[in-house]
Protein backbone atom coordinates (compact mmCIF):
# COMPACT_ATOMS: atom_id res chain seq x y z
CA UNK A 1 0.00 0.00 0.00
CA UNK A 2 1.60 3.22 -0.97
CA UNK A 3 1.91 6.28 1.16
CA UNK A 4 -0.77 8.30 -0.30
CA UNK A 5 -3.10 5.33 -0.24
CA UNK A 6 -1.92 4.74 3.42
CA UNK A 7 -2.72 8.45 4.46
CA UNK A 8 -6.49 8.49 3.03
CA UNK A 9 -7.38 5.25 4.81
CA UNK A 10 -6.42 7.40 8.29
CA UNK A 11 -8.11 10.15 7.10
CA UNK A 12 -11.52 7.49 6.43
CA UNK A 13 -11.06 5.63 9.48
CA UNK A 14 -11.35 9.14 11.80
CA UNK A 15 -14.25 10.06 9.43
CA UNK A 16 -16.65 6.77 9.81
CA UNK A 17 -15.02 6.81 13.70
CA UNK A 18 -16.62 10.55 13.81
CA UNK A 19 -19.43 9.00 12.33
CA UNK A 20 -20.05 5.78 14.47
CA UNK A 21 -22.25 6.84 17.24
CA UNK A 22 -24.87 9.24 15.71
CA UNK A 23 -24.87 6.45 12.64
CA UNK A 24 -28.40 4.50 13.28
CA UNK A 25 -29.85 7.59 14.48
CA UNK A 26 -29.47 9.93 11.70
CA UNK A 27 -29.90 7.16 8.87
CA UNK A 28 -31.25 3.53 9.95
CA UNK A 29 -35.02 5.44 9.82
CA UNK A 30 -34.34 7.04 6.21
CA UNK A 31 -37.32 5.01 3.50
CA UNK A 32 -34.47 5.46 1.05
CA UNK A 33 -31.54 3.38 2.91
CA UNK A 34 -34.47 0.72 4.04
CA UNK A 35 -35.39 0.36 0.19
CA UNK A 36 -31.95 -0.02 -0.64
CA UNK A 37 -31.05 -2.20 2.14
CA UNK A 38 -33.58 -4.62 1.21
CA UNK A 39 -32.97 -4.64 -2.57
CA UNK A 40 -29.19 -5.36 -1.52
CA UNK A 41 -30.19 -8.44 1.00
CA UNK A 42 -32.65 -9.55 -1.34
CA UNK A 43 -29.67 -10.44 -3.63
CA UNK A 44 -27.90 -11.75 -1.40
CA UNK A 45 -30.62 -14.23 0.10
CA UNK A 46 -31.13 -14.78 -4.04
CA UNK A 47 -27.58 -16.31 -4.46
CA UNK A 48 -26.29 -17.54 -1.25
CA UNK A 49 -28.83 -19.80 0.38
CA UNK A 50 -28.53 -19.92 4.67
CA UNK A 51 -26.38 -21.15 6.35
CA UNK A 52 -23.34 -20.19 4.07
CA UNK A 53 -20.58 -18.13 5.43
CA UNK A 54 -19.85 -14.50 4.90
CA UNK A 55 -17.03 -11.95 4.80
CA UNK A 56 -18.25 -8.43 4.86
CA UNK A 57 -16.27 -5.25 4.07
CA UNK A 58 -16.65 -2.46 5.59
CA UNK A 59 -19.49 -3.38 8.08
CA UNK A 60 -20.42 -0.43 9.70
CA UNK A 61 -22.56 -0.23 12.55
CA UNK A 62 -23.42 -3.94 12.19
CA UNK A 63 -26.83 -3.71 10.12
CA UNK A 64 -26.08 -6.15 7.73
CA UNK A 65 -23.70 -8.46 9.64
CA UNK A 66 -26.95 -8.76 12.33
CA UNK A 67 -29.77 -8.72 9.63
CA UNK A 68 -28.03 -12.10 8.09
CA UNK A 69 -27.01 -13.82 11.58
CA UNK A 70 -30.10 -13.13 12.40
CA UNK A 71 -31.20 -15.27 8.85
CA UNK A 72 -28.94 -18.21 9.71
CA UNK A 73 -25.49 -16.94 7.68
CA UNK A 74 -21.98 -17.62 9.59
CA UNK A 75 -20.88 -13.90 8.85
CA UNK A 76 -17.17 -12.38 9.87
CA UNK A 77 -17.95 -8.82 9.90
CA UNK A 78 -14.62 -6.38 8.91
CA UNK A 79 -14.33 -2.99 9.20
CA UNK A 80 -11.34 -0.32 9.26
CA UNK A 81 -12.74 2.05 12.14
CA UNK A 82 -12.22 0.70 16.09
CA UNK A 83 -15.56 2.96 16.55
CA UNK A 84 -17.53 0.96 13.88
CA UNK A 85 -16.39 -2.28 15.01
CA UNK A 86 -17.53 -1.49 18.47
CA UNK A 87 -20.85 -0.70 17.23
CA UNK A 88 -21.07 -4.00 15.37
CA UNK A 89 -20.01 -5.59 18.52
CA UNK A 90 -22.66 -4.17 20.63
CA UNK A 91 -25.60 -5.03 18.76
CA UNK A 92 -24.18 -8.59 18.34
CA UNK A 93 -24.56 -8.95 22.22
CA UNK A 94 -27.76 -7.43 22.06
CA UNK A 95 -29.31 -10.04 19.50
CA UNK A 96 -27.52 -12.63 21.45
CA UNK A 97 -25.97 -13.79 17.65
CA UNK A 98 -22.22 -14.25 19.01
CA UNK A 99 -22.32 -17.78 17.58
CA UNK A 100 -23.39 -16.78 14.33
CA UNK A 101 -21.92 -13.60 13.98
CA UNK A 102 -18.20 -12.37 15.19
CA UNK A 103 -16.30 -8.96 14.06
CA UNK A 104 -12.94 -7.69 13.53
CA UNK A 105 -11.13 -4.79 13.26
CA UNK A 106 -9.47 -5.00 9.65
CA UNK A 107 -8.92 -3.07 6.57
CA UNK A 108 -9.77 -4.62 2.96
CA UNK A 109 -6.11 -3.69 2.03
CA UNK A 110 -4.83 -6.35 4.67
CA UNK A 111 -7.02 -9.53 3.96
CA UNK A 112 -3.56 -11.71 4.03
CA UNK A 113 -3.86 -10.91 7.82
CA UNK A 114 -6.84 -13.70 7.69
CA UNK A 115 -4.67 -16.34 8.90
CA UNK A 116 -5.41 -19.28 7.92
CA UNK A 117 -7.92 -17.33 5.21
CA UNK A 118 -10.52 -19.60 5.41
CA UNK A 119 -13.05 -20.07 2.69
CA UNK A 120 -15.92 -18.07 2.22
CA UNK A 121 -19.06 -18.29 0.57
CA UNK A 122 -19.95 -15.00 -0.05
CA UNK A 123 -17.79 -11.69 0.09
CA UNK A 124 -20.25 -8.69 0.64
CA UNK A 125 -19.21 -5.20 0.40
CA UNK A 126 -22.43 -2.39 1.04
CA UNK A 127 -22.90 1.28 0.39
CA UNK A 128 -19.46 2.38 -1.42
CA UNK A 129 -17.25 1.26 1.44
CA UNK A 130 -14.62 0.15 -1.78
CA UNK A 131 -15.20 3.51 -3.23
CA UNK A 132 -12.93 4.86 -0.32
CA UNK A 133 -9.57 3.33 -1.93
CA UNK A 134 -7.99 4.89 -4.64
CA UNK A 135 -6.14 1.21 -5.17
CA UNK A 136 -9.40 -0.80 -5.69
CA UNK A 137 -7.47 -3.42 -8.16
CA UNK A 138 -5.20 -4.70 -5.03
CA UNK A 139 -8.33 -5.48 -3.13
CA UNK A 140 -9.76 -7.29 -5.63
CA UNK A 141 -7.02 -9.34 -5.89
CA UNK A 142 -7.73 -11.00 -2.70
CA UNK A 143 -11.13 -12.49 -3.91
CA UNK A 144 -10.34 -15.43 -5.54
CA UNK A 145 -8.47 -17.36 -2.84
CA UNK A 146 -11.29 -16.20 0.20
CA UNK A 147 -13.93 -17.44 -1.62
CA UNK A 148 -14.90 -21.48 -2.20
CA UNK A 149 -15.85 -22.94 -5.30
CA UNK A 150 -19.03 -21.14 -6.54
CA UNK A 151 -19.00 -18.40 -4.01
CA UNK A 152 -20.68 -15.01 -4.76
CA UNK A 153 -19.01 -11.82 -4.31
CA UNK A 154 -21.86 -8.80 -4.19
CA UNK A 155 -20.65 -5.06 -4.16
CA UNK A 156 -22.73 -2.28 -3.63
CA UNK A 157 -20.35 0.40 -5.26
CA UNK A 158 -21.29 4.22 -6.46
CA UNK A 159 -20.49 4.93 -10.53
CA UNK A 160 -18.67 7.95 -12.03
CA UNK A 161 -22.05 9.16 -13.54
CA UNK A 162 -25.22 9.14 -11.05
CA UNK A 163 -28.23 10.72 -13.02
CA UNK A 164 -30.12 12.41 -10.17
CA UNK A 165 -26.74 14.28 -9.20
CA UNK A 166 -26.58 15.53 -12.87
CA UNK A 167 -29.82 16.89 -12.96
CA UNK A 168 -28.61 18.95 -10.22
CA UNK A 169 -26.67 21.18 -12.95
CA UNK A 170 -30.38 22.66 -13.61
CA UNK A 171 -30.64 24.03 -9.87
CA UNK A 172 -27.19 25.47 -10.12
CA UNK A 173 -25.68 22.93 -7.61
CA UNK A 174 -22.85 22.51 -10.13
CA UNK A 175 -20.11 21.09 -7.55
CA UNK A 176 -22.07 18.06 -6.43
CA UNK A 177 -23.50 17.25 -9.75
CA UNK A 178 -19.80 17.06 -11.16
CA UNK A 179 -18.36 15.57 -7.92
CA UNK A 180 -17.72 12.32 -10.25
CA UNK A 181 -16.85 13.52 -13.38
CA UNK A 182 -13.36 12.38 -14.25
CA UNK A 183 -12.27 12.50 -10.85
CA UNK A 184 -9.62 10.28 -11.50
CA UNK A 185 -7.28 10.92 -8.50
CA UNK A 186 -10.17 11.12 -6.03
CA UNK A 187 -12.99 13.63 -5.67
CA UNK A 188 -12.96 15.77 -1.93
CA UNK A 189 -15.41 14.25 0.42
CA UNK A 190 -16.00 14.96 4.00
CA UNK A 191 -18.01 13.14 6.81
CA UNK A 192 -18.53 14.99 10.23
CA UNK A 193 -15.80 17.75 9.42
CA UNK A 194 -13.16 14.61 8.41
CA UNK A 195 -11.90 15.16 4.78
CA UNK A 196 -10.61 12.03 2.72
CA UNK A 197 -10.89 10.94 -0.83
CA UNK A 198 -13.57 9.23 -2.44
CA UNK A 199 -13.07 7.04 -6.25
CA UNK A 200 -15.59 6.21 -7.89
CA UNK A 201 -15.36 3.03 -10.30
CA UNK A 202 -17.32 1.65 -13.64
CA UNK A 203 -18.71 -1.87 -12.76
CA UNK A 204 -16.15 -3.26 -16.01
CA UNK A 205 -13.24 -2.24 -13.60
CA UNK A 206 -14.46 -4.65 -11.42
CA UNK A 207 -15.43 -7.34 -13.98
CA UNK A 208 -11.83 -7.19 -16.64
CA UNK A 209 -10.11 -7.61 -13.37
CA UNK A 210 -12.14 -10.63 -11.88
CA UNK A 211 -13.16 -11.85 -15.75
CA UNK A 212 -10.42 -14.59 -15.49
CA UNK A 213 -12.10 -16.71 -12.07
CA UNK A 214 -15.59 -15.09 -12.01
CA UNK A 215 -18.85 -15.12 -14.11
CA UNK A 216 -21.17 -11.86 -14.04
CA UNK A 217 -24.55 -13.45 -11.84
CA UNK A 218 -26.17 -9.98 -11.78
CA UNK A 219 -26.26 -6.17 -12.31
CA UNK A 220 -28.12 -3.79 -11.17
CA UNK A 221 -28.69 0.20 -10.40
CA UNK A 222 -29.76 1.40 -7.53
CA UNK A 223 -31.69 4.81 -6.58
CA UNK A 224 -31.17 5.24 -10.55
CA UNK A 225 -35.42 6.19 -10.38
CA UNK A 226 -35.53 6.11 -6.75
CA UNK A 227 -33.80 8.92 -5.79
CA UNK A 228 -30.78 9.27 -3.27
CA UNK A 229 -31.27 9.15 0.55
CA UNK A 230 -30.55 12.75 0.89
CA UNK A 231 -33.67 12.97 -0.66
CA UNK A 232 -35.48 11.65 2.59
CA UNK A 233 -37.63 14.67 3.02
CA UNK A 234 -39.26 14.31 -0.14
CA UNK A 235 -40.16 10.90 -0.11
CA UNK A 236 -41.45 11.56 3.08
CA UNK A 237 -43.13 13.79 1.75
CA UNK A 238 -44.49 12.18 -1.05
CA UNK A 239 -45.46 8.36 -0.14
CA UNK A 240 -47.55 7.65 -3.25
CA UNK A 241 -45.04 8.73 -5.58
CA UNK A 242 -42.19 7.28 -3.65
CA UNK A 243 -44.03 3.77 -3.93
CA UNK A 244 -44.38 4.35 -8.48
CA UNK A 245 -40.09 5.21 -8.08
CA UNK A 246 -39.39 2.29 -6.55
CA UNK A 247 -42.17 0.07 -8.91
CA UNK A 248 -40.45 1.69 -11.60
CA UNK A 249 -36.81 0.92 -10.35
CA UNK A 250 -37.38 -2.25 -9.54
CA UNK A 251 -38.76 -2.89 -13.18
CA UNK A 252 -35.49 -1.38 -15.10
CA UNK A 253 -33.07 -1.98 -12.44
CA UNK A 254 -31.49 -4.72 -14.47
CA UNK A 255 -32.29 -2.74 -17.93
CA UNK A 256 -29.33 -0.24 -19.81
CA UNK A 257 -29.05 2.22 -19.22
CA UNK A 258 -30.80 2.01 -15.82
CA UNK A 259 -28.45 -0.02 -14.30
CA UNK A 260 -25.28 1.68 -14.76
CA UNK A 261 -26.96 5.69 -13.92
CA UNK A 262 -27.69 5.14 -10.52
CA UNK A 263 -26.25 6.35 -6.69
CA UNK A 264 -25.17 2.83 -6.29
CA UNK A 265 -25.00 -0.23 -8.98
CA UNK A 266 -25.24 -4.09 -7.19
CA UNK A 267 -22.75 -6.22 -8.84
CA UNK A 268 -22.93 -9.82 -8.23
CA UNK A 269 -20.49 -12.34 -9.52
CA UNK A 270 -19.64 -16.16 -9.11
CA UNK A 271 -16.08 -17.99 -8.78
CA UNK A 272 -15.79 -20.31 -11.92
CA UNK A 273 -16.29 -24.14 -10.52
């Protein structure tokens, strides 16, 4: 890991760390994060039946890593920040899921530390925790020898075009709507006052890299219709038409060029047998 990469990994551990404790309360309520959440675990619980294990990447407060203990998965929850992991670890206590679920302090730059590595059956990253390393194609690299015959990886990753942020050139809010355009060192980002870097990636990155041991499964955009979470208000606001967005999305989700305009895309792909 080179220096710079090194320095904006501090810089996103103090952010999320900033972020840990006022997490759930700000966000776990928004309808836009518990639409997305669900289209997420629905692919999941799609390709990786119960019961199989699960490495997760950047876990946050725990959401996920409790939601599929709580299902019947075997899930080893990772994340970079000491304040996230502590989250993760609390709500693990209070579900009473130790046996199903455990968590560890790591960063997806030091996946050798997993010693032995184990095999997985799934590898889950959520919500653009990848998009916070400029040296994405290292990380990858780590994929093929975690997972078990047939396993699934599923990233939840944000594009370098998002059509609701360009339609924000119309209202004048030119510096988010461009935040992604050709940002090709990093575009500024900042998290409760804690600046970092943020990349943003095309789902073929992903694929030519892995195109040698995995097989596309799925793709998909998300809040490409349904619009982004900092939209809350609105769709608060609006219930009926918040209910057509998502009926829409969930119609073209899989459809170009739906699925490559969103906030998010889903990519889902299988090891080679």
């Amino acid at each position: 890991m080179t220096d710079s990469i090194a320095n904006n990994e501090a810089k996103v551990e103090a952010a999320f760390s900033a972020q840990a404790k006022i997490f759930d309360a700000e966000f776990c309520n928004n309808p836009v994060i518990q639409y997305k959440r669900q289209r997420v675990r629905t692919v999941v619980e799609t390709l990786v039946p119960q019961g199989s294990s699960i490495l997760e990447l950047n876990c946050g407060t725990g959401e996920d890593a409790v939601y599929f203990g709580s299902r019947g998965y075997q899930v080893l929850a990772t994340d970079l920040s000491d304040a996230m992991v502590d989250e993760t670890h609390q709500k693990i206590m209070l579900h009473e899921l130790e046996n199903l679920v455990t968590v560890r302090q790591l960063s997806f730059h030091n996946l050798d530390q997993l010693n032995p590595p184990g095999k997985f059956d799934l590898i889950f990253s959520n919500f653009g925790g990848l998009n916070c390393t400029g040296d994405l194609n290292n990380v990858l690299l780590y994929f093929d020898r975690l997972l078990n015959r047939g396993g699934v990886v599923t990233l939840v990753m944000m594009p370098g075009f998002c059509l609701w942020e360009s339609l924000l050139l119309f209202k004048g809010e030119f510096k988010t709507a461009t935040r992604r355009f050709f940002k090709f060192n990093g575009s500024a980002a900042i998290i409760e006052g804690k600046p970092f870097k943020c990349f943003y990636y095309a789902p073929s990155f992903i694929t030519s890299r892995l195109k040698n041991q995995f097989e596309v499964e799925l793709m998909e955009g998300l809040c490409t219709i349904v619009p982004p979470s900092y939209k809350e208000a609105f769709m608060v606001k609006h219930p009926g038409l918040f209910c057509k967005l998502k009926e829409m999305e969930d119609h073209y989700k899989s459809s170009w060029p739906w699925k490559l305009w969103g906030d998010y895309f889903i990519l889902s792909l299988r090891k080679k047998c």
